[in-house]
Protein backbone atom coordinates (compact mmCIF):
# COMPACT_ATOMS: atom_id res chain seq x y z
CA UNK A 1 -84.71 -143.19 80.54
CA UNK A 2 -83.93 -140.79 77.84
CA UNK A 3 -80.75 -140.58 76.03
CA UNK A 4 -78.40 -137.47 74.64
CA UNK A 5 -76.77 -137.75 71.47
CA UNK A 6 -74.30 -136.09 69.75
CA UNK A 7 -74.20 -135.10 66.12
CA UNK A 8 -71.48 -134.84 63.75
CA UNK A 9 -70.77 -131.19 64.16
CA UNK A 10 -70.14 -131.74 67.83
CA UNK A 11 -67.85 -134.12 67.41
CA UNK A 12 -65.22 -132.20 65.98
CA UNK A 13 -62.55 -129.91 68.10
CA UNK A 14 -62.37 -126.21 66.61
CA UNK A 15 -60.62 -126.15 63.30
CA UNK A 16 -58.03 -124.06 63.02
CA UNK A 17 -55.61 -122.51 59.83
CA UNK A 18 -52.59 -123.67 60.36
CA UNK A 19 -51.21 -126.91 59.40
CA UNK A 20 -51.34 -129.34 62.30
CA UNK A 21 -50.15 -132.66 61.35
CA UNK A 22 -48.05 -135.84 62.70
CA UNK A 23 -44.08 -135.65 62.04
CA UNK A 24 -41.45 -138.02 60.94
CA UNK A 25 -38.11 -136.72 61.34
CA UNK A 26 -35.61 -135.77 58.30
CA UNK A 27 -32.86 -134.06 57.90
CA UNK A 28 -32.09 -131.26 54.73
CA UNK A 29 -32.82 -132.36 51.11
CA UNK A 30 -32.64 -136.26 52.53
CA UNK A 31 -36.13 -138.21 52.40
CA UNK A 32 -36.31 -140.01 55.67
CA UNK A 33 -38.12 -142.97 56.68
CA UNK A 34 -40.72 -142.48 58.89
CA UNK A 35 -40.69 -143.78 62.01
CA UNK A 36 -44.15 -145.41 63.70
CA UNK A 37 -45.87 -142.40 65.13
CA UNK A 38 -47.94 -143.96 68.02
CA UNK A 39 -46.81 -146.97 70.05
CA UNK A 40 -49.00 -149.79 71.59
CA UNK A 41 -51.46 -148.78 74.04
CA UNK A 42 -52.59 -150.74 77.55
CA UNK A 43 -56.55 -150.04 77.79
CA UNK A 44 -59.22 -150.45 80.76
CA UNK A 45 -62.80 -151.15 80.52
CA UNK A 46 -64.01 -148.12 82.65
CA UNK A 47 -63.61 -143.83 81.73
CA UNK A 48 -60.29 -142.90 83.47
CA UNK A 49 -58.92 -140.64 85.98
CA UNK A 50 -55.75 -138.16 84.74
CA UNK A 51 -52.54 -139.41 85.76
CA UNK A 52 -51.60 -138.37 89.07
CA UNK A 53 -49.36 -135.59 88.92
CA UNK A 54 -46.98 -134.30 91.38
CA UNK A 55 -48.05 -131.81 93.90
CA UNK A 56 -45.22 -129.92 93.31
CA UNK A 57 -43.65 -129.43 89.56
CA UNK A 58 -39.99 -129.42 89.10
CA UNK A 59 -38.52 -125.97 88.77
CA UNK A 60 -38.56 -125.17 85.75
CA UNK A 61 -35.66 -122.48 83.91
CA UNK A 62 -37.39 -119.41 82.25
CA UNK A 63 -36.81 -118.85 79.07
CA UNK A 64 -33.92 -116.19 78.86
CA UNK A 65 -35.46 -112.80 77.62
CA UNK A 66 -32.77 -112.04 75.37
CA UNK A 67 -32.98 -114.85 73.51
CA UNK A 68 -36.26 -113.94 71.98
CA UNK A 69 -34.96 -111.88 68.88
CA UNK A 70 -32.37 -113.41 67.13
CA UNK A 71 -30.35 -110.69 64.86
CA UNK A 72 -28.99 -113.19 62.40
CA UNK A 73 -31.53 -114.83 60.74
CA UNK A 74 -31.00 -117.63 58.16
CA UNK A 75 -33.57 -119.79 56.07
CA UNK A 76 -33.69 -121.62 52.92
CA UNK A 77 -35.48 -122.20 49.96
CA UNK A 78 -34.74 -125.22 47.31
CA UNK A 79 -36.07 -125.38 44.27
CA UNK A 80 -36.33 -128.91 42.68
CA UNK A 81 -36.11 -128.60 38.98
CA UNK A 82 -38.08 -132.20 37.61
CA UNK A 83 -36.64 -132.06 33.95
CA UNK A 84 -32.73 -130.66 33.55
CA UNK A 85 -32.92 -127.01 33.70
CA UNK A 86 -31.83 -125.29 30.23
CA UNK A 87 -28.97 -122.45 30.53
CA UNK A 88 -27.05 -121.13 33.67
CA UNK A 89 -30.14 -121.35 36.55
CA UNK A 90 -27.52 -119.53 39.04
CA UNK A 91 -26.80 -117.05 36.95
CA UNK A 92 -30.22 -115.96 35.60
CA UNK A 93 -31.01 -115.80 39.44
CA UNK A 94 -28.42 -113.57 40.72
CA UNK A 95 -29.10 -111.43 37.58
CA UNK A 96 -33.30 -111.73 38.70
CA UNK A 97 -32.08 -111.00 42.26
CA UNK A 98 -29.52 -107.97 41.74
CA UNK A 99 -32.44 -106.35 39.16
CA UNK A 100 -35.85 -106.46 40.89
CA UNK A 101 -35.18 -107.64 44.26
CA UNK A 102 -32.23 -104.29 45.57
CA UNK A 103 -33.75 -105.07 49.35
CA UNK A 104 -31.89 -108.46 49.43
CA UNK A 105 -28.35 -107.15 47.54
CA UNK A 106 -27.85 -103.43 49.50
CA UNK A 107 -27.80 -102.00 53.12
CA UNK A 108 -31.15 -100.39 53.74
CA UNK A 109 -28.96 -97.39 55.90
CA UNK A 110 -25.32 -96.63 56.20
CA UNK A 111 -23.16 -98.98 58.12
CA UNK A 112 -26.14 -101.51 59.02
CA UNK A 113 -25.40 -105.41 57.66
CA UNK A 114 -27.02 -106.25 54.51
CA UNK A 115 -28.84 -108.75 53.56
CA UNK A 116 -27.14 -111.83 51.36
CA UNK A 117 -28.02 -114.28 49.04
CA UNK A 118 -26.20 -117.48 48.80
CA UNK A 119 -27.33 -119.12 45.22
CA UNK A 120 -25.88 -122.42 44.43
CA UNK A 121 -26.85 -125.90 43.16
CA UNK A 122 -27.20 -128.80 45.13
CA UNK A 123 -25.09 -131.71 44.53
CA UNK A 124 -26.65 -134.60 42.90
CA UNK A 125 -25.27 -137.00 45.68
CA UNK A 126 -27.18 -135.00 48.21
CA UNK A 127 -30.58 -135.42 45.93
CA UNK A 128 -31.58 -138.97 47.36
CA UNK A 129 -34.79 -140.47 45.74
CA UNK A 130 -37.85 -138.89 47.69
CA UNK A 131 -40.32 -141.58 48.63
CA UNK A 132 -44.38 -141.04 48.14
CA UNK A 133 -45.06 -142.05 51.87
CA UNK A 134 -42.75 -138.97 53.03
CA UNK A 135 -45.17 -136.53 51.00
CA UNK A 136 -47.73 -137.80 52.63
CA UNK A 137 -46.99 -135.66 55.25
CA UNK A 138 -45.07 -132.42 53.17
CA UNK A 139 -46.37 -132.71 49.97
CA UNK A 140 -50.03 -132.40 50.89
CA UNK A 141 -49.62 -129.34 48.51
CA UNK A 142 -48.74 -130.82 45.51
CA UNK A 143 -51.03 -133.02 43.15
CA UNK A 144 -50.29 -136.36 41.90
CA UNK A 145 -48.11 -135.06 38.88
CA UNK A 146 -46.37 -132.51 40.30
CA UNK A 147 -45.44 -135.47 43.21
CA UNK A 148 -44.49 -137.52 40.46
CA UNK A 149 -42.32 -134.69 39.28
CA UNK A 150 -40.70 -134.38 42.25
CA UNK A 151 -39.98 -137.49 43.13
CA UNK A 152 -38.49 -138.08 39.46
CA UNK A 153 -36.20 -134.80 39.82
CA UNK A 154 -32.33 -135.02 39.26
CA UNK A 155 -31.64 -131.16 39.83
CA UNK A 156 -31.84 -128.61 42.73
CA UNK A 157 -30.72 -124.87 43.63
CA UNK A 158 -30.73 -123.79 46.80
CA UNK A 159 -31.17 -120.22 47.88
CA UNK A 160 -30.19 -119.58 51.48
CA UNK A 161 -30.99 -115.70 52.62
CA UNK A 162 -29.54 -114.27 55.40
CA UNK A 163 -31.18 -111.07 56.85
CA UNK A 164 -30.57 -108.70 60.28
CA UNK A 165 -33.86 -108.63 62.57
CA UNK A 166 -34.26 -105.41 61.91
CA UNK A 167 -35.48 -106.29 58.47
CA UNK A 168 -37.14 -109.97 58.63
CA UNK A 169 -40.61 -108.59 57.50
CA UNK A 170 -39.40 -106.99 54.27
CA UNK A 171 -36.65 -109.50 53.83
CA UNK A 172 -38.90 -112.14 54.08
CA UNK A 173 -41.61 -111.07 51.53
CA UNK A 174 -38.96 -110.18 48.92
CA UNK A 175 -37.34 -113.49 49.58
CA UNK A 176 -40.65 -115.35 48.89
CA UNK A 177 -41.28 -113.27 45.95
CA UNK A 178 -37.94 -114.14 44.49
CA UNK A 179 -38.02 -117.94 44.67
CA UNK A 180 -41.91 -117.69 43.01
CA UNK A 181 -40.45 -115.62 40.84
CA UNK A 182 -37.83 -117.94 39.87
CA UNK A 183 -39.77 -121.45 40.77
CA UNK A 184 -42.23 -119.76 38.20
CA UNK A 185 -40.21 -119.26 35.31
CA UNK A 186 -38.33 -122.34 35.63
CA UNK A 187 -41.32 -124.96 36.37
CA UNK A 188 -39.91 -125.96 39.45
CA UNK A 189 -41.33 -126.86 42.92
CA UNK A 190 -40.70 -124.99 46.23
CA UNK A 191 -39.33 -126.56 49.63
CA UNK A 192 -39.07 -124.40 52.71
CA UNK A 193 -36.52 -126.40 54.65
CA UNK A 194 -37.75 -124.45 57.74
CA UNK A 195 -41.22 -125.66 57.55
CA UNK A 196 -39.89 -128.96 55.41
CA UNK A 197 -43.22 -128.19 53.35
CA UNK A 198 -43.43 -128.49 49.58
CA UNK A 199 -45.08 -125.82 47.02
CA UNK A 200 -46.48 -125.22 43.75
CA UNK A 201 -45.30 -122.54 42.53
CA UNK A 202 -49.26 -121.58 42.56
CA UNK A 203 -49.61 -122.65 46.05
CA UNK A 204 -46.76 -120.91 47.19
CA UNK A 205 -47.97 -117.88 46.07
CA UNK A 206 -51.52 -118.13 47.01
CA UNK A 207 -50.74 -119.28 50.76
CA UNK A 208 -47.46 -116.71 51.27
CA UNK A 209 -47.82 -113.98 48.78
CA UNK A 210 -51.61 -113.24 48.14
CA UNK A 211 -53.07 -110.17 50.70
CA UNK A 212 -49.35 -109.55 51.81
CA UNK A 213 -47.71 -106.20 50.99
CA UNK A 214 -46.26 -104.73 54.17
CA UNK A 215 -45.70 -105.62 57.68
CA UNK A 216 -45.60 -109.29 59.75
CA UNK A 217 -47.49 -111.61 57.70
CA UNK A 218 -50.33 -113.95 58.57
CA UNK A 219 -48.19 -116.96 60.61
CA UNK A 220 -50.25 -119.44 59.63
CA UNK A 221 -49.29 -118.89 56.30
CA UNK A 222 -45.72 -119.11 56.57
CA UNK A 223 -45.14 -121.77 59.93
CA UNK A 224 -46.30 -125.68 60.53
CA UNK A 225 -47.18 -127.21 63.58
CA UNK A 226 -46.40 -130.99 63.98
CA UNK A 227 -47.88 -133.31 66.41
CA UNK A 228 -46.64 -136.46 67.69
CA UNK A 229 -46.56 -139.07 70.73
CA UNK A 230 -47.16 -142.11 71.96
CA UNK A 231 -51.04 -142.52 73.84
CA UNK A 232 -53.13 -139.89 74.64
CA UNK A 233 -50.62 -137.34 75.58
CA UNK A 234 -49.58 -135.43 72.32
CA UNK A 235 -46.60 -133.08 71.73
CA UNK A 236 -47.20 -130.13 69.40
CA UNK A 237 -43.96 -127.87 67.98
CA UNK A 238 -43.93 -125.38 65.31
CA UNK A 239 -42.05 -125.06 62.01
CA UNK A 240 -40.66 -122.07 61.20
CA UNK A 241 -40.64 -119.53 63.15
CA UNK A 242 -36.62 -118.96 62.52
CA UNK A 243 -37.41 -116.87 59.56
CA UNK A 244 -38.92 -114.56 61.73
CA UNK A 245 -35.96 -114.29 64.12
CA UNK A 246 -38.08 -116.18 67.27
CA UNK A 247 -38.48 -119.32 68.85
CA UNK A 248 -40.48 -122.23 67.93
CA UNK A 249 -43.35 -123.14 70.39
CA UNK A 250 -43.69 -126.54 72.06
CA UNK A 251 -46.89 -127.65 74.30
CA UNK A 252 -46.59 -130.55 75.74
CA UNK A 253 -48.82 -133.31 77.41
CA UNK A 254 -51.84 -132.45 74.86
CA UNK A 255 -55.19 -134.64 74.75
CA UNK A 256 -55.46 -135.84 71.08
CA UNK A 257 -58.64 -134.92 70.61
CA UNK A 258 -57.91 -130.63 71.99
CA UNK A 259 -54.49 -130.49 69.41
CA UNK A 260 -56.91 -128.17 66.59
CA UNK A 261 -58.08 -126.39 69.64
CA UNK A 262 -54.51 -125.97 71.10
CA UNK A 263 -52.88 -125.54 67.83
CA UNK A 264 -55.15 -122.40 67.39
CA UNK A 265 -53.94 -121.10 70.62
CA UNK A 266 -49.87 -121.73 69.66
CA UNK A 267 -51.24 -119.74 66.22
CA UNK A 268 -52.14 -116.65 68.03
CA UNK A 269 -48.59 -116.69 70.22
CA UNK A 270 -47.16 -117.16 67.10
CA UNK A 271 -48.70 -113.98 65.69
CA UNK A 272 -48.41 -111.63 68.56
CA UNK A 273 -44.68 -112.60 68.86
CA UNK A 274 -44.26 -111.80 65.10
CA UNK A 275 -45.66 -108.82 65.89
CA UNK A 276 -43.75 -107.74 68.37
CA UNK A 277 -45.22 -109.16 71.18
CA UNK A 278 -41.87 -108.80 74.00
CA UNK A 279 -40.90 -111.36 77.03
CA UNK A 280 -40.90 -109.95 80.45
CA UNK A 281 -37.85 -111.03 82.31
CA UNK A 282 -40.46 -113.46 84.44
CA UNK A 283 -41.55 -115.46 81.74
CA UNK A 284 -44.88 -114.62 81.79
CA UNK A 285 -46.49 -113.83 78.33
CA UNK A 286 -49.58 -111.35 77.86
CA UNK A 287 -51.93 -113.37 74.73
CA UNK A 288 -54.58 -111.06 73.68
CA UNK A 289 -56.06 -111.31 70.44
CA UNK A 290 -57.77 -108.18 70.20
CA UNK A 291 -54.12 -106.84 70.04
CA UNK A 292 -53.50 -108.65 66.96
CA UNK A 293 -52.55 -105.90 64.64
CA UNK A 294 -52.88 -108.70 61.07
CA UNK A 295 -56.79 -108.07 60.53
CA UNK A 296 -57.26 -111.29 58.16
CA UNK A 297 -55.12 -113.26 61.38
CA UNK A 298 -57.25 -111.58 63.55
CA UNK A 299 -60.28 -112.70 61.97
CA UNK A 300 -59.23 -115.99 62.07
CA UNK A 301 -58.01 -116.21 66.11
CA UNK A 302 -61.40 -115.28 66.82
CA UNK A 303 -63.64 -116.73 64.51
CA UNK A 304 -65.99 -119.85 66.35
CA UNK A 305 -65.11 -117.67 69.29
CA UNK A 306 -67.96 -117.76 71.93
CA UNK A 307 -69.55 -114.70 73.69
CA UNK A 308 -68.12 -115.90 77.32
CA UNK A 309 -64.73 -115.49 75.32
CA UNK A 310 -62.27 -113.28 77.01
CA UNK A 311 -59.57 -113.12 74.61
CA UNK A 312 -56.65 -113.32 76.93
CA UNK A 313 -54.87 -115.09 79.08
CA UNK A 314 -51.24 -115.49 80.72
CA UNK A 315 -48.95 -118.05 79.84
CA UNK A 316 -45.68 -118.86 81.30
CA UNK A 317 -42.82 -119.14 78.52
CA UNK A 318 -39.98 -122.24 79.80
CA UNK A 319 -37.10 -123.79 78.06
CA UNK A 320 -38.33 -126.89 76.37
CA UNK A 321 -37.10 -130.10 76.36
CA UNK A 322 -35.45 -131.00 73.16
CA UNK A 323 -36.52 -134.05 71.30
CA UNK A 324 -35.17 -135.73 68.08
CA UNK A 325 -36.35 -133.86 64.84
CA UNK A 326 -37.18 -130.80 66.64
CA UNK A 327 -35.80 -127.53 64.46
CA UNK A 328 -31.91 -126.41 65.11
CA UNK A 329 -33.75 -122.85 66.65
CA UNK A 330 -34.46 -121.90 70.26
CA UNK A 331 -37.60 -123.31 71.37
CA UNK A 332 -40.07 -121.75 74.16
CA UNK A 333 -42.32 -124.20 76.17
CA UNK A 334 -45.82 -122.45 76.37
CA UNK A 335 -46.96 -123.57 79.79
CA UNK A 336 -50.12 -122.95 81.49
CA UNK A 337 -50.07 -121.40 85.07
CA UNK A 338 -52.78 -122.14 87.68
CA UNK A 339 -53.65 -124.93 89.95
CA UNK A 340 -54.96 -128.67 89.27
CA UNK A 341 -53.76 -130.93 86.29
CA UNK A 342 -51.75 -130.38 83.38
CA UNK A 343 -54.99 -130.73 81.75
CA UNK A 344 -57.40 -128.83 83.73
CA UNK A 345 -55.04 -125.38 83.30
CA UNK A 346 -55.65 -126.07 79.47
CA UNK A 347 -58.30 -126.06 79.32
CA UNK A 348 -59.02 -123.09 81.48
CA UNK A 349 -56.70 -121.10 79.55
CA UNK A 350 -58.45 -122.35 76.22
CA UNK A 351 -62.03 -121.24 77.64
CA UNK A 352 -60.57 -118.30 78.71
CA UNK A 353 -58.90 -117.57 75.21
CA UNK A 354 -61.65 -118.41 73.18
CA UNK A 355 -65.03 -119.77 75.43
CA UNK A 356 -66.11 -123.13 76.32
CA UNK A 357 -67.05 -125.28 73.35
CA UNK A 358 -70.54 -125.18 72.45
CA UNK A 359 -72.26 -128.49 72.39
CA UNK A 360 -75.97 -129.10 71.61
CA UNK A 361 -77.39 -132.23 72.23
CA UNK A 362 -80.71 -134.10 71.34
CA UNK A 363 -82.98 -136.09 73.18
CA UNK A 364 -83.48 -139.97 72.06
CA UNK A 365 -85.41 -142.37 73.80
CA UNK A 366 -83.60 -145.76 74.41
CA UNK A 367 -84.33 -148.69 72.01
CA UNK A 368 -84.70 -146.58 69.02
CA UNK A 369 -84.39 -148.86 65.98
CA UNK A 370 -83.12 -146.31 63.57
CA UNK A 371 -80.30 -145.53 65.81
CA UNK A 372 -80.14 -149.17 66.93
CA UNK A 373 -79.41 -150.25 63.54
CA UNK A 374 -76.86 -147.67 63.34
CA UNK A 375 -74.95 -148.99 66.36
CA UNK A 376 -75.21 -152.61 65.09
CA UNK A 377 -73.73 -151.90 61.77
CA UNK A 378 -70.90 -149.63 63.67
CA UNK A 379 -69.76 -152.50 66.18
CA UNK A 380 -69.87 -154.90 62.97
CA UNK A 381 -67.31 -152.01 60.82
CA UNK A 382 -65.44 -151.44 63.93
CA UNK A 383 -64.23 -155.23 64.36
CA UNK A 384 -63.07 -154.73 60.61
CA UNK A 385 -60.92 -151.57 61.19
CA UNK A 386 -59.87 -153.40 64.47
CA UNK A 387 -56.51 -154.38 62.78
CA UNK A 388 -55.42 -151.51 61.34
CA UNK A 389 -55.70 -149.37 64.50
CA UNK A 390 -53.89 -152.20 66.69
CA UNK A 391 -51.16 -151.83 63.78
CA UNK A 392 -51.42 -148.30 64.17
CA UNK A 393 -53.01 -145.16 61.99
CA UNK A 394 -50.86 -143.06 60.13
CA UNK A 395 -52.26 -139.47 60.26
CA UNK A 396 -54.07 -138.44 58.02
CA UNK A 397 -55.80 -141.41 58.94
CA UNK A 398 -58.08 -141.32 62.09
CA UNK A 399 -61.26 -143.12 64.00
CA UNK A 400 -63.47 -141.22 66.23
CA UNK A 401 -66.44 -143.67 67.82
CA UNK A 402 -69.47 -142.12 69.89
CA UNK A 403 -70.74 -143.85 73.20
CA UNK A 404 -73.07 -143.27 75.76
CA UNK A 405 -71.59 -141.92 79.04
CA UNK A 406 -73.22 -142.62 82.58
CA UNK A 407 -74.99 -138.92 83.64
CA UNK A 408 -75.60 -137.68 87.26
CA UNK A 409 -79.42 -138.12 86.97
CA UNK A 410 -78.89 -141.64 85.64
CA UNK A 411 -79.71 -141.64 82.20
CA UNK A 412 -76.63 -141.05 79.47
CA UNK A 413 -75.02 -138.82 77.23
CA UNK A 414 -73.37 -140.07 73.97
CA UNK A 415 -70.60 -138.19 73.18
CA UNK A 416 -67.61 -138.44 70.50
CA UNK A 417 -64.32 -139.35 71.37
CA UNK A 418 -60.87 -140.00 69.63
CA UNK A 419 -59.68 -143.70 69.40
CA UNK A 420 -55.95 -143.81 70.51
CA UNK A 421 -56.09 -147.68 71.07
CA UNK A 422 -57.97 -150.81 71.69
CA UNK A 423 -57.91 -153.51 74.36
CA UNK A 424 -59.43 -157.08 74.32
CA UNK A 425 -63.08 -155.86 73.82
CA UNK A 426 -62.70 -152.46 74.58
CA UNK A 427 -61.91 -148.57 72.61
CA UNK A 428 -59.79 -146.16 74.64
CA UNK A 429 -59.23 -142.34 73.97
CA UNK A 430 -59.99 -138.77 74.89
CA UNK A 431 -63.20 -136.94 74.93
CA UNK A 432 -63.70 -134.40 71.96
CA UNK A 433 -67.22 -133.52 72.98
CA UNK A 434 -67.94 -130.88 76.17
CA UNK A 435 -70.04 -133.25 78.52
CA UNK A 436 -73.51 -131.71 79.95
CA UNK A 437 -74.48 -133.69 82.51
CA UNK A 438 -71.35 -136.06 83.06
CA UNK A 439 -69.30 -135.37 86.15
CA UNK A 440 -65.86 -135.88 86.22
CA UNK A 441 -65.34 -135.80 82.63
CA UNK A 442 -64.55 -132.69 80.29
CA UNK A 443 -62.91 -132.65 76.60
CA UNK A 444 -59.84 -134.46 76.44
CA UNK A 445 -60.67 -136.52 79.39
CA UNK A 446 -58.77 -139.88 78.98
CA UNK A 447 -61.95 -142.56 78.40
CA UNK A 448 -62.30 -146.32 77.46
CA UNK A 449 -65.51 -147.70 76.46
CA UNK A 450 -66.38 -151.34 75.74
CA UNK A 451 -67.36 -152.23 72.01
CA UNK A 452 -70.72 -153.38 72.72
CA UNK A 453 -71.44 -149.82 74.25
CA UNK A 454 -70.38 -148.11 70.95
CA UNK A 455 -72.95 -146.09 68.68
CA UNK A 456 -71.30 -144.81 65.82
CA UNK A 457 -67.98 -144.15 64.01
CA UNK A 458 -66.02 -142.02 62.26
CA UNK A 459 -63.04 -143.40 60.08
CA UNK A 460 -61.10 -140.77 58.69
CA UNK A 461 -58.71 -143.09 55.33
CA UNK A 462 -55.39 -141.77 54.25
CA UNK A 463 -56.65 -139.92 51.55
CA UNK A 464 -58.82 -137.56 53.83
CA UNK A 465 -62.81 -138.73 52.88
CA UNK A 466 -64.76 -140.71 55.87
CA UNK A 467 -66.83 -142.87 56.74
CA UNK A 468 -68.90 -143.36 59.14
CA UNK A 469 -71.27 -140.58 61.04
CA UNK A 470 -74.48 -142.18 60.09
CA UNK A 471 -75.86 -141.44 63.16
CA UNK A 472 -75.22 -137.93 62.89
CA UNK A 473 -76.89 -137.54 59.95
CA UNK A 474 -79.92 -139.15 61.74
CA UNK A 475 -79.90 -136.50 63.94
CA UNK A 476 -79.12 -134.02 61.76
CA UNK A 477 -82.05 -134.60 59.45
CA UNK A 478 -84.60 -135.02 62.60
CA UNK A 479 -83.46 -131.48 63.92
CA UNK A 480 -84.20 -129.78 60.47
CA UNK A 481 -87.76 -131.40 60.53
CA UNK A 482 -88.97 -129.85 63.54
């Protein structure tokens, strides 16, 4: 019987530009430890049904329409100075700030609230030591001297800004070009305790500044999106989206192997909510990303898009559950309306939003000995890495394995899917590939495969390269020599 295989560039959910990344908790200008982001997993030999769900949800509380807009916003900016600053740094800034920056120190019409600008210095018993492990995760930014820097640094100023509603937009792009301004001309490095991210002063202005003049900004640019969980059922929440007077997003019960693909989604909400995007008193939200006024954001919603694409689709907008870490802001749970399983309405509102994932896949006939040799080598790596995913993999660390799937005409289809634990002789996850010919099974479908059944891998280390993929490359290099 002849086989399907998958290449590399199917393996891979649709990227996305925003940062999507696991979370550990912390609280302002303290270093946390971070807790163990994914607990033990119980696997089974054979692919897996979804969890039953109930037939009928529990109600569920809309999320209040006039909560949407909040009129007081407040954020903050701290910049960590690593060698003792020289002169007054307060002073210089309020001078800096009451010179070049008049939309943050005057009303912008009679009797409407200004803006203010609350420069201080932070404490030195407030600056605890900031540990390498915790950049990991928010100074992916910075390089290895400017962590060193920071992690070495004895001084701090904090800017907090707080702005009406009616003027976030231009508040908040003269309040980024203020602390570059000053991170700039003092050598120091930028944290946005909204998005608990860490800048260059480079960085900060490439990612925030560069393209922006007017108007809501590109979201990406200036919110995070953290997910976490325990198994195959991932929670993702954004960072950020105070500044902009709205709530932060949750989605919850997400396949680990669709969070790029629903991160993207959460991006778009973001953006039509910055810009202006209102809540009917139902809940329901309108996404449509040809309405994305941000050209650059739009470009970016809908690029990988497929042809069968609609664009659009209705979500319902809920009060989310609050969980430890989560922002001090309002949060909205984007829920999907529609009938079957958590996981079957995302999908269908992902297809609808941006078309069903193109897969290609090649024909192999069993026993080849290129591939085979591939697979033996894989198993042999696998049993390796073994302990370190039973201990657990700490993003960005991550193993993706491809198998061969039974298909209704009884040959198989080898398809990627994200590890998310391993049993006695066995790999369990959830499907990033599209299946062709498997029924029952879609991306994101929970599966467990035995090791002997396993073709390739793909070990992501914590410093980002891989490993792994051989197979693809196989493939790969056989397509371009037809």
């Amino acid at each position: 019987m002849a086989r399907c295989q998958r290449s590399r560039d199917n393996a891979c959910a649709t990227s996305s530009h925003h940062s999507l990344f696991r979370r550990p908790s912390m609280s302002l200008l303290r270093a946390p430890v971070a807790a163990r982001l994914l607990g033990a997993l119980l696997l089974c030999l054979a692919p897996l049904a979804p969890a039953a769900e109930p037939a009928t949800p529990p109600a569920r509380t809309v999320f209040p329409a006039p909560l949407l807009h909040s009129e007081d916003i407040t954020y903050t900016v701290v910049l960590y100075h690593p060698t003792p600053p020289k002169g007054d740094v307060v002073a210089d800034a309020r001078k800096l700030l009451t010179s070049k920056y008049k939309e943050l120190a005057s009303t912008w019409k009679p009797g409407a609230p200004a803006p203010e600008v609350d420069i201080r210095p932070v404490p030195t018993e407030e600056l605890e030591p900031i540990e390498e492990y915790y950049l990991r995760y928010f100074g992916r930014r910075l390089n290895q001297s400017e962590r060193k820097g920071l992690m070495g640094a004895k001084h701090a100023t904090k800017l907090s800004f707080h702005v009406p509603f009616a003027r976030r937009n231009e508040a908040l792009l003269a309040a980024t070009r203020f602390a570059h301004q000053l991170a700039s001309e003092r050598g120091a490095i930028l944290w946005d305790a909204e998005t608990r991210e860490y800048y260059s002063p480079q960085r900060w202005k490439e990612e925030r500044l560069d393209g922006w003049s007017s108007g809501a900004p590109i979201m990406s640019a200036h919110i995070t999106m953290h997910a976490y969980g325990e198994g195959e059922s991932i929670r993702i929440i954004t960072l950020g989206m105070a500044k902009f007077g709205l709530p932060d997003l949750v989605v919850e019960q997400v396949p680990q192997s669709m969070t790029r693909e629903m991160g993207k989604l959460v991006n778009g909400v973001a953006q039509l909510l910055a810009e202006g995007l209102e809540l009917p008193e139902n809940g329901t939200l309108d996404v449509d990303l040809t309405r994305v006024k941000n050209a650059t954001a739009r470009s970016q919603l809908e690029a990988k898009g497929r042809k069968d694409a609609s664009k659009s689709v209705k979500l319902r907008a809920f009060e989310a559950n609050r969980d430890k870490g989560d922002p001090e802001n309002h949060l909205i749970e984007l829920a999907f309306p529609g009938s079957g399983t958590t996981h079957a309405r995302q999908l269908a509102a992902l297809d609808a939003l941006f078309g069903k994932a193109p897969d290609s896949i090649t024909p192999v006939k069993p026993g080849d000995p290129e591939l085979e040799a591939v697979a033996t080598k894989a198993r042999a790596r696998l049993n390796e890495l073994r302990p370190r995913v039973e201990k657990g993999l700490h993003p960005p660390e991550e193993l993706t394995v491809k198998a061969g799937f039974p298909t209704d005409d009884g040959s198989s289809e080898h398809m990627w899917f994200v590890v998310t634990g391993w049993d006695k002789d066995g790999l369990r996850g959830t499907l990033a590939n599209e299946p062709f010919s498997v029924k029952g099974l879609r991306r994101g479908s929970l599966v467990s495969v035995p090791l002997k059944d396993v073709d390739d891998y793909i070990y992501t280390r914590a410093d980002g390269t891989e490993e792994g993929g051989e197979s693809s490359r196989i493939l790969m290099r056989r397509e371009e020599g037809r």
